[in-house]
C-alpha atoms as a PDB file:
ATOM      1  CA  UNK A   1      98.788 -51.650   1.245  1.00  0.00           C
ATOM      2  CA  UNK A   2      96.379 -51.861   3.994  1.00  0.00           C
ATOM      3  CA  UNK A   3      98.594 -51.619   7.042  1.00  0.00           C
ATOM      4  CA  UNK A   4     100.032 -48.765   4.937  1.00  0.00           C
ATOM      5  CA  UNK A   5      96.388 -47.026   5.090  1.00  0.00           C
ATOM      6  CA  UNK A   6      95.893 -48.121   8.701  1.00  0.00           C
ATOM      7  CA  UNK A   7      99.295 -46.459   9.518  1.00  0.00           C
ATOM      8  CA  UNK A   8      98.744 -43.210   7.556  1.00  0.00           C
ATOM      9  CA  UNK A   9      95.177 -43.132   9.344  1.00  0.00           C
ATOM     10  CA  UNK A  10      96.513 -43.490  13.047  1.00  0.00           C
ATOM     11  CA  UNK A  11      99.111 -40.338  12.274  1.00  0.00           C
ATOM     12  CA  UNK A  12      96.191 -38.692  10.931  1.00  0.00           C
ATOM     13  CA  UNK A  13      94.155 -39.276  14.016  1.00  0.00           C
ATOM     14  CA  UNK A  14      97.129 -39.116  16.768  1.00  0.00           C
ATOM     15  CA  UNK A  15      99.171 -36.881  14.774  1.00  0.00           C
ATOM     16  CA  UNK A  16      97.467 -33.312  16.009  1.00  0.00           C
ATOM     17  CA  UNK A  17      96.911 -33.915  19.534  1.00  0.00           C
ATOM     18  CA  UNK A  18     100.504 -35.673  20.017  1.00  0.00           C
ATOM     19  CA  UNK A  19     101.901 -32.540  18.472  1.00  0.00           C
ATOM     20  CA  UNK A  20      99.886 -29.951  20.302  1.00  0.00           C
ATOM     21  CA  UNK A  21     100.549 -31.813  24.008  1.00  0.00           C
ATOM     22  CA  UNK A  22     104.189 -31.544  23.330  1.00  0.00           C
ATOM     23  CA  UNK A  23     104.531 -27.821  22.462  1.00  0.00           C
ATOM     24  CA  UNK A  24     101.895 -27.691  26.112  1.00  0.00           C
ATOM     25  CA  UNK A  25     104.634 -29.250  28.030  1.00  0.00           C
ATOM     26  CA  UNK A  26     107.361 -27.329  26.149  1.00  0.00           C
ATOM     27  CA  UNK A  27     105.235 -24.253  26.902  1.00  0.00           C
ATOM     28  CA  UNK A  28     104.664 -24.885  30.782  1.00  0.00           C
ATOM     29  CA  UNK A  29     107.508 -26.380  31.731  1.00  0.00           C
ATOM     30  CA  UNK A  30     109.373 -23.495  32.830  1.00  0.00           C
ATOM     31  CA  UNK A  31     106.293 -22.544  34.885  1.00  0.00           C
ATOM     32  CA  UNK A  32     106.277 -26.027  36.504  1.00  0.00           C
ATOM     33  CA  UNK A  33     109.833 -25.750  37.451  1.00  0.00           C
ATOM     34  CA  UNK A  34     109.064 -22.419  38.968  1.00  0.00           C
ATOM     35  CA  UNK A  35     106.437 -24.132  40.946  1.00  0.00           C
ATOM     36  CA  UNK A  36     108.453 -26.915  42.351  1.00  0.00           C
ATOM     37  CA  UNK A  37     111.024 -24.328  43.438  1.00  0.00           C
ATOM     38  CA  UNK A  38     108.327 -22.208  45.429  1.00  0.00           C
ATOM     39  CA  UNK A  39     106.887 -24.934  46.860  1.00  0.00           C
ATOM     40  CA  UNK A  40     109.929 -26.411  47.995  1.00  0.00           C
ATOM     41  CA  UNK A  41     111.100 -23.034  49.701  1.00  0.00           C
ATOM     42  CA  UNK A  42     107.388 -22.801  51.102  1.00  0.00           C
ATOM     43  CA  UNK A  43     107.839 -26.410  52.724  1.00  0.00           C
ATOM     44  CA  UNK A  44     111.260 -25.383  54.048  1.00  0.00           C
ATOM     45  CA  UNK A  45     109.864 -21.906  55.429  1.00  0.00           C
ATOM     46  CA  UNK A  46     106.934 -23.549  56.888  1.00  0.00           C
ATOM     47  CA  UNK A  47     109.057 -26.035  58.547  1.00  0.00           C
ATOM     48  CA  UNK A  48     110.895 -23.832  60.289  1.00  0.00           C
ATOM     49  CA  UNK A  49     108.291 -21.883  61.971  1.00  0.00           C
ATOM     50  CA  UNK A  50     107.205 -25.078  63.476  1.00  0.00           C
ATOM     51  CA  UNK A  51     110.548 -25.911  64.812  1.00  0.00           C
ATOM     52  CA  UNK A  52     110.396 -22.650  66.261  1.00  0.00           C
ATOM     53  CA  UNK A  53     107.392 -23.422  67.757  1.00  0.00           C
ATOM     54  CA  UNK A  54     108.251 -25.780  69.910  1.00  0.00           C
ATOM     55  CA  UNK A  55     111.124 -24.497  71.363  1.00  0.00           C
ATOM     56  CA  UNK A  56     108.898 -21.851  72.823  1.00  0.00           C
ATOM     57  CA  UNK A  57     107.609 -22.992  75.814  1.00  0.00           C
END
């Protein structure tokens, strides 16, 4: 019975914050995806202005 107590105690403990970090990364993830995608086309438009910066002479 005590492991039983010890396990009901770490769900009590862990339970909440587990639960509230997944619905956070539920929540943003969308928003992080949109992220990667703007940074991504930033990198590629920043890339080619330098390429077209040194062909200039």
């Amino acid at each position: 019975m005590d492991q039983f107590q010890m396990l009901t105690n770490l769900i009590e403990n862990f339970g909440f914050p587990i639960v509230v970090t997944a619905y956070l990364l539920l929540r943003f993830e969308k928003r992080i995806e949109m992220l990667t995608e703007v940074i991504s086309e930033l990198k590629n438009t920043c890339s080619c202005i330098v390429s077209e910066n040194q062909r200039r002479p």
